[in-house]
Protein backbone atom coordinates (compact mmCIF):
# COMPACT_ATOMS: atom_id res chain seq x y z
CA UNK A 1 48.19 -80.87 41.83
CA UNK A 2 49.70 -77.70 41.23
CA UNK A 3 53.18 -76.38 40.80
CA UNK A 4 55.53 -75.44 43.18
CA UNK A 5 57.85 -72.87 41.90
CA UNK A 6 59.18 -69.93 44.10
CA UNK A 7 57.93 -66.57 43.00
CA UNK A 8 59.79 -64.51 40.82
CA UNK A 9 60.34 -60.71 40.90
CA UNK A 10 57.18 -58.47 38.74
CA UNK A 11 58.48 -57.88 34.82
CA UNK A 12 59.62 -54.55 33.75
CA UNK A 13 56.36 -52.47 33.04
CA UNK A 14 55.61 -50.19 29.52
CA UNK A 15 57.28 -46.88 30.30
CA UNK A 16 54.00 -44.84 29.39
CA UNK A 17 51.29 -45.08 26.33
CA UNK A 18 50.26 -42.36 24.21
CA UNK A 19 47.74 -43.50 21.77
CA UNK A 20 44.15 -44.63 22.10
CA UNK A 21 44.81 -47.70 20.30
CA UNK A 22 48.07 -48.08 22.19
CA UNK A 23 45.86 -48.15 24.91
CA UNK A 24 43.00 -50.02 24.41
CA UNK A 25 45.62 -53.02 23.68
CA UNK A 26 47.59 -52.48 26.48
CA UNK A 27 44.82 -52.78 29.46
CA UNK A 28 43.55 -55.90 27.58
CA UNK A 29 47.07 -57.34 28.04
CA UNK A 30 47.47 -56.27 31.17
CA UNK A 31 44.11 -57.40 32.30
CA UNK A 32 45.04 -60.63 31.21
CA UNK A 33 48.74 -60.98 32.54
CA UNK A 34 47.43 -60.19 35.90
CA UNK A 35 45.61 -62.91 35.95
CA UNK A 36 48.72 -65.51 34.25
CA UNK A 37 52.14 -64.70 35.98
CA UNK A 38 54.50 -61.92 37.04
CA UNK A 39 56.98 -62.67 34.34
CA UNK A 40 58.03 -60.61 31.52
CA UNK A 41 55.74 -60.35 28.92
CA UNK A 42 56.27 -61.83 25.23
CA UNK A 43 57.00 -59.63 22.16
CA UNK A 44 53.75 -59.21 20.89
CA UNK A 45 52.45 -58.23 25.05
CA UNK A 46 50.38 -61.32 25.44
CA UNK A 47 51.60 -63.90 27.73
CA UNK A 48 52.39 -67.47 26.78
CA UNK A 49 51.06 -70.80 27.12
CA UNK A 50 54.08 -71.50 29.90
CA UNK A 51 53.18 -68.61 31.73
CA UNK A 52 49.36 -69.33 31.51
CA UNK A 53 50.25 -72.86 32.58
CA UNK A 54 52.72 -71.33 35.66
CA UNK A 55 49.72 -69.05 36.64
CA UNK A 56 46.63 -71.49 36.38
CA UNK A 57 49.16 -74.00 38.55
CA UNK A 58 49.85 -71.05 41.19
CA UNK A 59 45.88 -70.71 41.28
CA UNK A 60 45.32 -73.87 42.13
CA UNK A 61 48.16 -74.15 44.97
CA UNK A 62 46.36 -71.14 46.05
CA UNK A 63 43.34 -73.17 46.23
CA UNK A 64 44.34 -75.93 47.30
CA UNK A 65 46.43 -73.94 50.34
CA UNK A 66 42.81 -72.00 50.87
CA UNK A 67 40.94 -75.70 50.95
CA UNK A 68 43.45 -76.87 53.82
CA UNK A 69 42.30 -73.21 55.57
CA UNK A 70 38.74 -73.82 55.49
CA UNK A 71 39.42 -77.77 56.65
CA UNK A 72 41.10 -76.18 59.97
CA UNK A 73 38.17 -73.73 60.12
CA UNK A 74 35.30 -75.78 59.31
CA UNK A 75 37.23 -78.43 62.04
CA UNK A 76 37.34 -75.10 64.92
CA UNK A 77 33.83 -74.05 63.73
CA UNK A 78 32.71 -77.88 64.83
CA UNK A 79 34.39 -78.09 68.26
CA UNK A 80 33.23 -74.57 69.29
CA UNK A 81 29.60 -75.48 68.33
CA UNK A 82 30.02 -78.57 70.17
CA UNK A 83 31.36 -76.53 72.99
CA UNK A 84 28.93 -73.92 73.11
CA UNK A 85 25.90 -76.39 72.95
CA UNK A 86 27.25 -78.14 76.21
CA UNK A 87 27.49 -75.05 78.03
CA UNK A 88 24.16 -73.93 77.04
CA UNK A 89 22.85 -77.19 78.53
CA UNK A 90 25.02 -76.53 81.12
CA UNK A 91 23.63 -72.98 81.80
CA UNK A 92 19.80 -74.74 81.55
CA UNK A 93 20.34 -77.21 83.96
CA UNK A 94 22.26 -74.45 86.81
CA UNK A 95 18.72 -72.64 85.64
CA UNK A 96 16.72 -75.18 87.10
CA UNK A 97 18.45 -76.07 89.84
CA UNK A 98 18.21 -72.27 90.92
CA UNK A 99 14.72 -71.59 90.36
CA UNK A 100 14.57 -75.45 92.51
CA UNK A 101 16.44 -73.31 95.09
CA UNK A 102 14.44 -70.57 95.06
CA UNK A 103 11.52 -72.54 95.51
CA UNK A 104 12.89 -73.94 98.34
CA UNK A 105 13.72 -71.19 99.96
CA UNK A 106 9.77 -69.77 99.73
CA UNK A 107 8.69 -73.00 101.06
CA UNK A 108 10.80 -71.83 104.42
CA UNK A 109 9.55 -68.63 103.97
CA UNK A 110 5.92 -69.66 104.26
CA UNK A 111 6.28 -71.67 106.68
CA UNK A 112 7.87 -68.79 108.72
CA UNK A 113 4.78 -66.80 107.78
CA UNK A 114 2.38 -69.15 108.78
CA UNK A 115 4.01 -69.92 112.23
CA UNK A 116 4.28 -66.58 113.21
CA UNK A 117 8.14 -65.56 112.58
CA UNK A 118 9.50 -62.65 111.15
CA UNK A 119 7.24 -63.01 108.33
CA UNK A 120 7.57 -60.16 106.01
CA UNK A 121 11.52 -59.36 106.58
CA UNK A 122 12.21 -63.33 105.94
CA UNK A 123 10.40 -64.04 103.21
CA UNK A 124 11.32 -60.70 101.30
CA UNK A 125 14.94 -61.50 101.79
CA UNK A 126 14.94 -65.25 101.07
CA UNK A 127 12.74 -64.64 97.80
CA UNK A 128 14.61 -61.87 96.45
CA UNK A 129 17.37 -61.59 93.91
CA UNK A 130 19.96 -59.97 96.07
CA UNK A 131 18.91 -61.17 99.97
CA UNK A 132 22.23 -59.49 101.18
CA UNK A 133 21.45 -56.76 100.02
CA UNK A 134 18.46 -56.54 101.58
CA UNK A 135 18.74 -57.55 105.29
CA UNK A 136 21.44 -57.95 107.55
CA UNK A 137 22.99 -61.42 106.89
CA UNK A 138 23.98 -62.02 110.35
CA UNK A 139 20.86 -61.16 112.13
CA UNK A 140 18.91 -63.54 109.52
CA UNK A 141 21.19 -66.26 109.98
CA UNK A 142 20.44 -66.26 113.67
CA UNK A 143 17.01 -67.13 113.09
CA UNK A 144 17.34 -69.68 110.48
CA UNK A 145 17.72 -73.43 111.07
CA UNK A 146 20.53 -75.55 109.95
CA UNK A 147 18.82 -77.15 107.08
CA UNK A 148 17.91 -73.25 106.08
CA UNK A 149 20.82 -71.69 106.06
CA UNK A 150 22.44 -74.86 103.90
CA UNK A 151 19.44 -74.00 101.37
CA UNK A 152 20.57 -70.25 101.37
CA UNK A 153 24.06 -71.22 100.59
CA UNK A 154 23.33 -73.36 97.72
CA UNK A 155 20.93 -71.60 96.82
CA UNK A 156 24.21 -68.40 96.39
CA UNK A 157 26.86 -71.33 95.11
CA UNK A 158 24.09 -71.67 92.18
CA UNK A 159 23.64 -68.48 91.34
CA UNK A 160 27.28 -67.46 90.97
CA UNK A 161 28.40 -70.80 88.67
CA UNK A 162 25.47 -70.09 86.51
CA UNK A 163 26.66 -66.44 86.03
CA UNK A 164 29.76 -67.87 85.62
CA UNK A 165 28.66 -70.72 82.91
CA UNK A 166 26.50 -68.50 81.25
CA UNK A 167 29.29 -65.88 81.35
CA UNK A 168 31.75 -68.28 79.44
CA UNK A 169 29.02 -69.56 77.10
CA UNK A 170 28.85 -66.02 75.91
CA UNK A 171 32.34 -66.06 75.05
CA UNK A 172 32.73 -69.27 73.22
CA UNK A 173 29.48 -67.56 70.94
CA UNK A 174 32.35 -64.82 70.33
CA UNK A 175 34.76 -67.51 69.19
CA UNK A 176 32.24 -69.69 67.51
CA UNK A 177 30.92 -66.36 65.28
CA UNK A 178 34.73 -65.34 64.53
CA UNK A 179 35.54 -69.10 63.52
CA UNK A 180 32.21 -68.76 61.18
CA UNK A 181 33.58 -65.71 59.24
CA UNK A 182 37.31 -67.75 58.98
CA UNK A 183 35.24 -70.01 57.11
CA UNK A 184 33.31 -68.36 54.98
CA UNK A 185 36.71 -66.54 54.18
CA UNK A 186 38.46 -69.43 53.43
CA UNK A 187 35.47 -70.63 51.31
CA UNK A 188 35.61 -67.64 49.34
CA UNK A 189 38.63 -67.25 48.63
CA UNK A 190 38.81 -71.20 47.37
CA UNK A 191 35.99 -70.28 45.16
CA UNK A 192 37.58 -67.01 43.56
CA UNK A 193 40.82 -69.18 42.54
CA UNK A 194 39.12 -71.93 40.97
CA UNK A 195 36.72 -69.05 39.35
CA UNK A 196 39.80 -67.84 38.20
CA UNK A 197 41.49 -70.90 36.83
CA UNK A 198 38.44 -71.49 34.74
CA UNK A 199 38.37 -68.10 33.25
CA UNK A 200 42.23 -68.54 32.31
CA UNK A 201 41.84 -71.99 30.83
CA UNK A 202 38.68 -70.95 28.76
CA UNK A 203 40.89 -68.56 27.05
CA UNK A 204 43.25 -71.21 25.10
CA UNK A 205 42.19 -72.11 22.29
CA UNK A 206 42.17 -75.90 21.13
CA UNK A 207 45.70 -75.58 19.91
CA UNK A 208 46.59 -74.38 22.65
CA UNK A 209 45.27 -76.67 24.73
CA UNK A 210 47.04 -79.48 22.67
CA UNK A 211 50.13 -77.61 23.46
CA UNK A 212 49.22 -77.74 27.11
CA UNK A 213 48.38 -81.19 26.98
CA UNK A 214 51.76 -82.16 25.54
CA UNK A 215 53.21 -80.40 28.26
CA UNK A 216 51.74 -81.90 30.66
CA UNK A 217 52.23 -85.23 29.41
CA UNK A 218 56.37 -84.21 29.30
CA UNK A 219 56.01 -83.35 32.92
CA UNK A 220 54.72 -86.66 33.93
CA UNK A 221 57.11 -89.25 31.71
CA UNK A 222 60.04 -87.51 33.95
CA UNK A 223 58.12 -88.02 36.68
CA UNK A 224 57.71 -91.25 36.07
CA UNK A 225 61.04 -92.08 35.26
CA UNK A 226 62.30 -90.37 38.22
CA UNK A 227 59.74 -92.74 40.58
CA UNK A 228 61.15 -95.64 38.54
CA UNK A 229 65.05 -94.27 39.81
CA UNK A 230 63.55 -94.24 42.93
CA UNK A 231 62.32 -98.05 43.26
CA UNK A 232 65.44 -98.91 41.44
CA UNK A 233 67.09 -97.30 44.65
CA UNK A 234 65.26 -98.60 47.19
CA UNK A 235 64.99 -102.07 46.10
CA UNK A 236 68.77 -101.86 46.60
CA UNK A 237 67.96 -100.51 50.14
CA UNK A 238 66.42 -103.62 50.87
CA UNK A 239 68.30 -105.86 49.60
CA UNK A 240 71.30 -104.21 51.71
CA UNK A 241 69.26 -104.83 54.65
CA UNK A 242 68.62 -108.10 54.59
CA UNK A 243 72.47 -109.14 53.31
CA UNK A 244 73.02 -107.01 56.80
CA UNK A 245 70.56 -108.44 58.83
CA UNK A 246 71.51 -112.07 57.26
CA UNK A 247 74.90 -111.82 58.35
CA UNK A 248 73.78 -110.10 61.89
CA UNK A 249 72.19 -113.86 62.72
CA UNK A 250 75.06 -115.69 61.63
CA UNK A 251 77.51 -113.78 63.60
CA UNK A 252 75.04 -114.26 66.65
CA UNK A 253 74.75 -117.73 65.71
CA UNK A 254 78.82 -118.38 65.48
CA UNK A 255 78.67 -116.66 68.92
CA UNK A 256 76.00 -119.07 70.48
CA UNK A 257 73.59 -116.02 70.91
CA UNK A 258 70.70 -117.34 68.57
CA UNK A 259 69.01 -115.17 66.47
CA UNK A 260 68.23 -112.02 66.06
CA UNK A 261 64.59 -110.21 66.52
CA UNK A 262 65.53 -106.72 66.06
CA UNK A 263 63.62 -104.69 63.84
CA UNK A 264 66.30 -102.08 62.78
CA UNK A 265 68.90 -101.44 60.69
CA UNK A 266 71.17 -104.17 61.34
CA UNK A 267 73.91 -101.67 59.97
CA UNK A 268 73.41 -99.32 61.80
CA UNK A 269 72.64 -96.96 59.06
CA UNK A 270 69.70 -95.08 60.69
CA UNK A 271 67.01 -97.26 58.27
CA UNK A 272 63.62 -97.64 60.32
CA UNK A 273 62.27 -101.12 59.93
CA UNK A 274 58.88 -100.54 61.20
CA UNK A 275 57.28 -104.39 62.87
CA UNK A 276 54.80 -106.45 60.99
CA UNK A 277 51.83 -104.88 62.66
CA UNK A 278 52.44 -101.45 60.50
CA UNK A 279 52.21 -103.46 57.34
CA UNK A 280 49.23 -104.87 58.38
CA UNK A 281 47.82 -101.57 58.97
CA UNK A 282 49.24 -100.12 56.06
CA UNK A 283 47.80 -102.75 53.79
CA UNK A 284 44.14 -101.97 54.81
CA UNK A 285 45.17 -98.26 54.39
CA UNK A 286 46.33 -98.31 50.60
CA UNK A 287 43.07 -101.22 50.12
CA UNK A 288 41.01 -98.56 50.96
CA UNK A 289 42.66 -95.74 48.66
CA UNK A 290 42.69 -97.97 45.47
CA UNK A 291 39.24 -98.39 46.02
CA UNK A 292 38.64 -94.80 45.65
CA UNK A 293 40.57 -94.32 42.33
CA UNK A 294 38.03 -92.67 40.05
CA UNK A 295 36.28 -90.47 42.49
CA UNK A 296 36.51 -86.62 42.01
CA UNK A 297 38.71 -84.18 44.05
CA UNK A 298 36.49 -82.02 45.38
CA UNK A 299 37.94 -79.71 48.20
CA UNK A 300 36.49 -79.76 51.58
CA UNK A 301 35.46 -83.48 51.21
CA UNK A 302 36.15 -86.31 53.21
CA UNK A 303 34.10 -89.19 51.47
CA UNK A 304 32.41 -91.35 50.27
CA UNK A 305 31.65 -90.55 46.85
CA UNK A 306 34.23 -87.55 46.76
CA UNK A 307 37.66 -86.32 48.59
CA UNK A 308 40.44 -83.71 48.89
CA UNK A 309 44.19 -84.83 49.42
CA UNK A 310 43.94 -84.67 53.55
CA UNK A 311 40.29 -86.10 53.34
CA UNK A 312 41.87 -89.28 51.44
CA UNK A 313 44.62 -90.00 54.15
CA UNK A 314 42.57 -89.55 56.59
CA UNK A 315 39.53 -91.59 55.27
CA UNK A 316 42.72 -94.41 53.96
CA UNK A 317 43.92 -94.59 57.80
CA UNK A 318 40.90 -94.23 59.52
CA UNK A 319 40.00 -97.92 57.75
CA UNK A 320 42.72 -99.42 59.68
CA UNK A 321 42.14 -97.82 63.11
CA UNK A 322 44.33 -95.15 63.06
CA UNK A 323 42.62 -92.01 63.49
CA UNK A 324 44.72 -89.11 61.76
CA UNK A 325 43.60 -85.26 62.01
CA UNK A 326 41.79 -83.94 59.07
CA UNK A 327 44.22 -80.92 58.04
CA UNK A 328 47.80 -81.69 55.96
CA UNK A 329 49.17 -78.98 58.58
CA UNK A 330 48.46 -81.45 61.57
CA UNK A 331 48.93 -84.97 59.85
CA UNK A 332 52.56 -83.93 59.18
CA UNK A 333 53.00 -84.28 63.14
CA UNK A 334 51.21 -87.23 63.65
CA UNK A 335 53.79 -90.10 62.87
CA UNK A 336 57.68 -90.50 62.99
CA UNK A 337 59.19 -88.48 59.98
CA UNK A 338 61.34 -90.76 58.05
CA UNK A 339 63.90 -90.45 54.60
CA UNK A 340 62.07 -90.64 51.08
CA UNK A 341 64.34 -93.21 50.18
CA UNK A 342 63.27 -95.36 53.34
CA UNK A 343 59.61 -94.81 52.46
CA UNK A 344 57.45 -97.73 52.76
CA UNK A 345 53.68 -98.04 50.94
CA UNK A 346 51.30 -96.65 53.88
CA UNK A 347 54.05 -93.37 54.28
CA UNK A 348 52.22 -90.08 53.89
CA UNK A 349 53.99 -88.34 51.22
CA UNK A 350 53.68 -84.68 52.08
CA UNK A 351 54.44 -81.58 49.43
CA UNK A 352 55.29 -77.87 49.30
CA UNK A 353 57.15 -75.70 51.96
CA UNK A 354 53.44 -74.84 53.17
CA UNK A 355 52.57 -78.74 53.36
CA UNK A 356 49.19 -77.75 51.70
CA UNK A 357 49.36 -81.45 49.75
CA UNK A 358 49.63 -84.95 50.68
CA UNK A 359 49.56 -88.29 49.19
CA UNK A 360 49.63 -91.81 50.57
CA UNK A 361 52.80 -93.62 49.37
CA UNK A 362 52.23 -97.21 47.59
CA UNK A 363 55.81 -97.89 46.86
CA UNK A 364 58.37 -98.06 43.79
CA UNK A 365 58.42 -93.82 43.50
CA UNK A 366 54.54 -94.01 43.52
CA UNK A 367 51.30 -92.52 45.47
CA UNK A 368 47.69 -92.66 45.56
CA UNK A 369 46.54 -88.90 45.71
CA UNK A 370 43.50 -86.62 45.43
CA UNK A 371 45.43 -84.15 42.91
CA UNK A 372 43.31 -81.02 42.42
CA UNK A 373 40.04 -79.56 41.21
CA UNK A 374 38.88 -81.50 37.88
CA UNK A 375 41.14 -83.91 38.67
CA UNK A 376 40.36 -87.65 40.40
CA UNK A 377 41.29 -89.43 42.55
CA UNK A 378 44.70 -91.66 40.92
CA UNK A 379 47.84 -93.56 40.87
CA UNK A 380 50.71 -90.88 39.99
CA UNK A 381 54.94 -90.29 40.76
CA UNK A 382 55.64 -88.62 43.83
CA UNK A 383 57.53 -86.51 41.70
CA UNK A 384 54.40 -85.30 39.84
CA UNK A 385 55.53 -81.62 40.40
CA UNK A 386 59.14 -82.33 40.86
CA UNK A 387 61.47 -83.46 43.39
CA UNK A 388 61.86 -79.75 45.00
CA UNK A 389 58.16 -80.02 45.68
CA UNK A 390 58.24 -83.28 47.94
CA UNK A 391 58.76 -81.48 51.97
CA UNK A 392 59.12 -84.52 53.76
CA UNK A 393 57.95 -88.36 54.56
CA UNK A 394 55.61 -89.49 58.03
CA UNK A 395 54.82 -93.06 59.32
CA UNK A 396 51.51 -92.33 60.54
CA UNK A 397 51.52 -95.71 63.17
């Protein structure tokens, strides 16, 4: 996953260059710093391995915000389809009933014809497109039956909800074609990040990436100490709430009230103590996740063989009957919002002030996440990117 760091103001700029050589060197740096970061540059005008780092980690939160884009798009794209094949069925079927109408109305027509009625007026009008416009309606109706006139006026009814239907089918093509270029937008611009990581990365040379290895490795020991500081707090949570909970039932026992079968903070702290049936749920959510350790991020996927952070929650939930929506952006609603430090394993873990990441929460600081392009499918710290990065905590059921 990438970094979360606010952006920092552009670095001072060269003043001017005067030589050729001058030059030549300075729009190779520059070519290259505008693809790292917007800090100042180093003393010998090439940026470092912590600003190539900053920048390749900004590229792929750009992704990765881009990839949660094209999951709302690709999800609009769907419904509109969907919608826009129903009322094209719908317009069919309001096609044949009409011409059924029409038909109708020549049989009465004929018949007129044949029996010697106002032959050529009657049949013009009833088999034309616009029979008001044509005749008089209120000297025709005089000479129509009951059953008649109750084909002439479904036979108008018809007409004017298929111009309607076909009217509104016409529209949701508009929509459908504007939610098609969203996507391929959103697609795009996913591809041109990760293009661009690539190109930056293939730069380093092997020291370098050593170096950037090291880093890396820095980054997730603190992590992981601050998940253990985490568990180390939360076990104490627990153990509060039971020594509260205990003592709850043996006050209520003293009293002659029996015991207690509340589910909340005894102490009235504000702790939610969700009922058995969540762990339950929960259980068959994070089963489903560890079975997908392994598998590649790849963004835009929902399963089997491959997923993208919302495409993991939502597969990990959807195996224990909760249905959650597919973007990060809407699973942030879907559940009561709750305190990291009252997290329980099942929690959805969300990250970033644009909640473009998400991880399912296993307990003791940890998550199971889809971190980013090149990366699989794993067991990390919730803080992985630090604890600025973490936005907030949902019970999904």
């Amino acid at each position: 996953m990438a970094s979360h760091r606010k952006s920092r103001p552009a670095g001072a700029r060269a003043a001017g260059i005067r030589t050729p050589a001058l030059a030549t060197a300075a729009l190779t740096s520059v070519a290259l710093l505008s693809q790292t970061a917007n800090a100042a540059p180093s003393a010998d005008d090439n940026p470092s391995l912590e600003e190539v780092e900053k920048k390749v980690d900004d590229l792929y939160r750009q992704a990765e915000s881009a990839t949660e884009k094209y999951n709302a798009a690709k999800e609009r794209t769907a419904k509109q389809r969907k919608r826009v094949d129903t009322l094209l069925d719908d317009v069919a079927q309001r096609a044949q009933r009409l011409n059924d109408a029409r038909e109708e109305l020549g049989t009465y027509a004929a018949a007129q014809y044949r029996t010697g009625g106002s032959l050529p007026e009657t049949a013009t009008f009833l088999l034309a497109d616009s029979p008001q416009d044509y005749l008089d309606r209120t000297q025709l109706m005089g000479r129509l039956t009951s059953r008649q006139k109750d084909a002439v006026d479904e036979y108008f009814t018809e007409q004017s909800a298929t111009m309607k239907k076909r009217q509104e089918a016409t529209e949701s093509l508009t929509t459908l074609t504007e939610s098609q270029s969203d996507l391929r937008t959103a697609k795009a611009t996913v591809q041109q990040k990760l293009a661009d990581a690539r190109e930056l990365l293939s730069r380093l040379t092997a020291e370098e990436k050593a170096r950037l290895a090291a880093i890396e490795k820095e980054k997730q020991e603190e992590a992981e100490r601050r998940a253990a500081e985490l568990a180390r707090q939360q076990a104490a949570e627990q153990r509060r709430l039971e020594a509260a909970r205990q003592e709850q039932e043996q006050v209520q026992e003293s009293a002659g009230g029996g015991s207690s079968t509340a589910t909340g903070d005894p102490s009235g702290s504000g702790t939610s103590v969700p009922d058995s049936a969540y762990g339950t749920k929960a259980e068959k959510a994070l089963a489903f996740a560890r079975a997908q350790i392994g598998k590649p991020y790849v963004w835009g996927a929902t399963g089997p063989d491959s997923y993208d952070c919302s495409g993991l929650t939502q597969a990990a939930w959807k195996a224990a009957d909760v249905s959650l929506p597919r973007t990060t952006y809407d699973q942030v609603n879907a559940g009561t919002t709750v305190s990291l430090a009252a997290a329980l394993p099942g929690d959805l873990i969300f990250f970033y002030d644009d909640i473009t990441h998400v991880g399912l929460y296993i307990g003791n600081g940890m998550m199971i996440h889809a971190p980013k392009p090149g990366a699989y499918v794993r067991e990390e710290s919730v803080y992985y990117d630090g604890e600025s990065s973490i936005h907030s905590v949902v019970r999904p059921a």
